[in-house]
Protein backbone atom coordinates (compact mmCIF):
# COMPACT_ATOMS: atom_id res chain seq x y z
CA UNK A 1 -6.93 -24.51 -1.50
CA UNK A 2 -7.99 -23.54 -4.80
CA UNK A 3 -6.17 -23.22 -8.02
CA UNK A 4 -8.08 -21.27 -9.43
CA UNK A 5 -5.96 -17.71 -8.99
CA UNK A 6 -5.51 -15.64 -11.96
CA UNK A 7 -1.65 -15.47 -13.08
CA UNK A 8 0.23 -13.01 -10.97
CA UNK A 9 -2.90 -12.65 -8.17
CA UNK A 10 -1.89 -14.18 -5.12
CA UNK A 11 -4.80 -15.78 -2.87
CA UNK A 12 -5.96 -13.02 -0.80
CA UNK A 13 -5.67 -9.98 -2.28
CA UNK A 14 -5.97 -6.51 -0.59
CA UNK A 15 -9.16 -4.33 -1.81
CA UNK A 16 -9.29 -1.12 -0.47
CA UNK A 17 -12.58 0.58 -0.51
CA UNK A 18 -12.18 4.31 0.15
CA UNK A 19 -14.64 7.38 -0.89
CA UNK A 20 -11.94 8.78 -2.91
CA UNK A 21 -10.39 6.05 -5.82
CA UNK A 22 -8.47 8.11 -8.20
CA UNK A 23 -6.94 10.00 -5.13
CA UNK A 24 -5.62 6.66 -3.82
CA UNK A 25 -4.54 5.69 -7.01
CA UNK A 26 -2.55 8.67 -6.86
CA UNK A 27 -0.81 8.18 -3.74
CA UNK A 28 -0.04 4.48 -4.21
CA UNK A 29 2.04 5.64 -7.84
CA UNK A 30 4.10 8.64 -5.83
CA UNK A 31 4.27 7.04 -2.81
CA UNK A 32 4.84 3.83 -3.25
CA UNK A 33 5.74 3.16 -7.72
CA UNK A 34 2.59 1.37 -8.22
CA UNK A 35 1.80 0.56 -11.76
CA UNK A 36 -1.85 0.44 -12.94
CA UNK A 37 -4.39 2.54 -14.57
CA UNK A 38 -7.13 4.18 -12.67
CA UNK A 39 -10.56 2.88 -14.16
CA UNK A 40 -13.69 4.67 -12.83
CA UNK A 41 -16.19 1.82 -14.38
CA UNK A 42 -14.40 -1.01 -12.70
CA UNK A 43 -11.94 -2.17 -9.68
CA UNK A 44 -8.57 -0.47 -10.03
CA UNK A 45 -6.28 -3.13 -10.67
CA UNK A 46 -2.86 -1.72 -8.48
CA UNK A 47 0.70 -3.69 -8.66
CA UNK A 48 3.21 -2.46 -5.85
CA UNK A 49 6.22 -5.04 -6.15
CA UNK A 50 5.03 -8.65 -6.67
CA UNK A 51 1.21 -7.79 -4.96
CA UNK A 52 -1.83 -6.54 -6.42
CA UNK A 53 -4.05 -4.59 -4.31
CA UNK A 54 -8.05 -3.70 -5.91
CA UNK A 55 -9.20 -0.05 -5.26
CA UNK A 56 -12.43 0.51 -5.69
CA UNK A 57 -15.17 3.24 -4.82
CA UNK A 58 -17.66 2.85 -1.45
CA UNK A 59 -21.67 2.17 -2.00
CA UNK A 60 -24.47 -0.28 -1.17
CA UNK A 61 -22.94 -2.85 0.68
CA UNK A 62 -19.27 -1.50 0.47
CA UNK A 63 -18.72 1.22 2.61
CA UNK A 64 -15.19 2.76 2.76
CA UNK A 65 -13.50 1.61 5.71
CA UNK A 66 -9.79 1.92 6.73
CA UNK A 67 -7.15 -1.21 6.04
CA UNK A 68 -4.03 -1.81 7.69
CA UNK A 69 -0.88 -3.00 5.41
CA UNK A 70 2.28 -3.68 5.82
CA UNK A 71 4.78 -3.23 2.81
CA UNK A 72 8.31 -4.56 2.03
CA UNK A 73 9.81 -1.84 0.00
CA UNK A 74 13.77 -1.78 -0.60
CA UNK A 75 14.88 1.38 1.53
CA UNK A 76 12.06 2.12 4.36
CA UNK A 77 13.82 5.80 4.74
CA UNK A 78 13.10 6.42 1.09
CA UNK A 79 9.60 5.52 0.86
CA UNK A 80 8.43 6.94 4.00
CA UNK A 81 10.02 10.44 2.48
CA UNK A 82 7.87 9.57 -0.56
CA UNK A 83 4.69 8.26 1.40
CA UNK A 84 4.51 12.23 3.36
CA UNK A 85 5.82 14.53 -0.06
CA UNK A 86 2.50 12.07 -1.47
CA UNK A 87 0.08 13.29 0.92
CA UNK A 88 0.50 10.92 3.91
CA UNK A 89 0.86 11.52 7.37
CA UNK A 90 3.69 9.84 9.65
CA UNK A 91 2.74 7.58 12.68
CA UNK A 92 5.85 6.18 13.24
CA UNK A 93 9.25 7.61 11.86
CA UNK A 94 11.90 4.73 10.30
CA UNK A 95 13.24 3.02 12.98
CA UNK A 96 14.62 -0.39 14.11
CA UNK A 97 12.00 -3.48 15.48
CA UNK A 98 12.69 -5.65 17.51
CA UNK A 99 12.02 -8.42 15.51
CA UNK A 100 15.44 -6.68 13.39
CA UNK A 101 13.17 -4.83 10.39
CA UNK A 102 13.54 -1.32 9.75
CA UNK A 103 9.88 0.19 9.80
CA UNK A 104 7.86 3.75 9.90
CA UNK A 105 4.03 3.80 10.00
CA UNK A 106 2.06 6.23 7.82
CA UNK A 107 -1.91 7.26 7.08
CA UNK A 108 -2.45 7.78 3.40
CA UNK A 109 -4.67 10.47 2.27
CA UNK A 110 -7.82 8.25 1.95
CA UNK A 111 -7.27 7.05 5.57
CA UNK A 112 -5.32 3.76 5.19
CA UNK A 113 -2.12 2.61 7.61
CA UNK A 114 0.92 1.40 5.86
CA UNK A 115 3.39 -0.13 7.81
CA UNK A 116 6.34 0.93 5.41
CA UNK A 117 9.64 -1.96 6.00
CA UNK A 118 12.28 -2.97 4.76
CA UNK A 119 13.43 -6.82 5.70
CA UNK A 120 15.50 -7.56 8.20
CA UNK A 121 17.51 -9.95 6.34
CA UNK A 122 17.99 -7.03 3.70
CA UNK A 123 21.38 -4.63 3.57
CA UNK A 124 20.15 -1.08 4.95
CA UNK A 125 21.44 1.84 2.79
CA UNK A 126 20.47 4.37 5.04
């Protein structure tokens, strides 16, 4: 492994290509209270907790193409409200896994699936 990772980058980092950047960008601040400016001459550099996720535009060799995620957030009722008054569609309302996390499943306007949780080991304030 390589320790060569720019301070607060983890290894991998997510980089979703969709046709529509500024629109994502959009979504990820309502939906989800990303921080980060939307740049049209470079990647968009997105925080969402302690993750970075890269949005960036489709062409030559990048085509847009749909990514899966799954997010921690604190209260998985609360940001799956947020995720569909941002533009989203549900999948999958809140509910219990079996695996003890309370997840709901939603499409984002540019065509992404977030798997919306909140940690099993976590205190539920629904």
């Amino acid at each position: 492994m390589s320790n060569n990772v720019p301070e607060g980058w983890h290894t991998i980092t997510p980089r979703l290509v969709v046709r529509d950047p500024a629109k994502q960008v959009r979504f990820l601040t309502d939906a989800f209270d990303a921080t980060g400016e939307y740049r049209s001459d470079v990647p968009t550099v997105m925080k969402i907790g302690d993750s970075i996720v890269m949005i960036s535009t489709g062409g030559g060799l990048r085509e847009p193409k749909p990514a899966f995620l799954y997010l921690y957030v604190d209260d998985t009722d609360v940001s799956y409200r947020r995720a569909l008054q941002a533009g989203a569609v549900s999948i999958e309302e809140p509910a219990e896994t079996p695996y003890g996390d309370r997840r709901a499943m939603v499409t984002d306007p540019c065509g992404n699936d977030w798997q919306i949780a909140t940690y099993a080991g976590a205190k539920s304030r629904h």
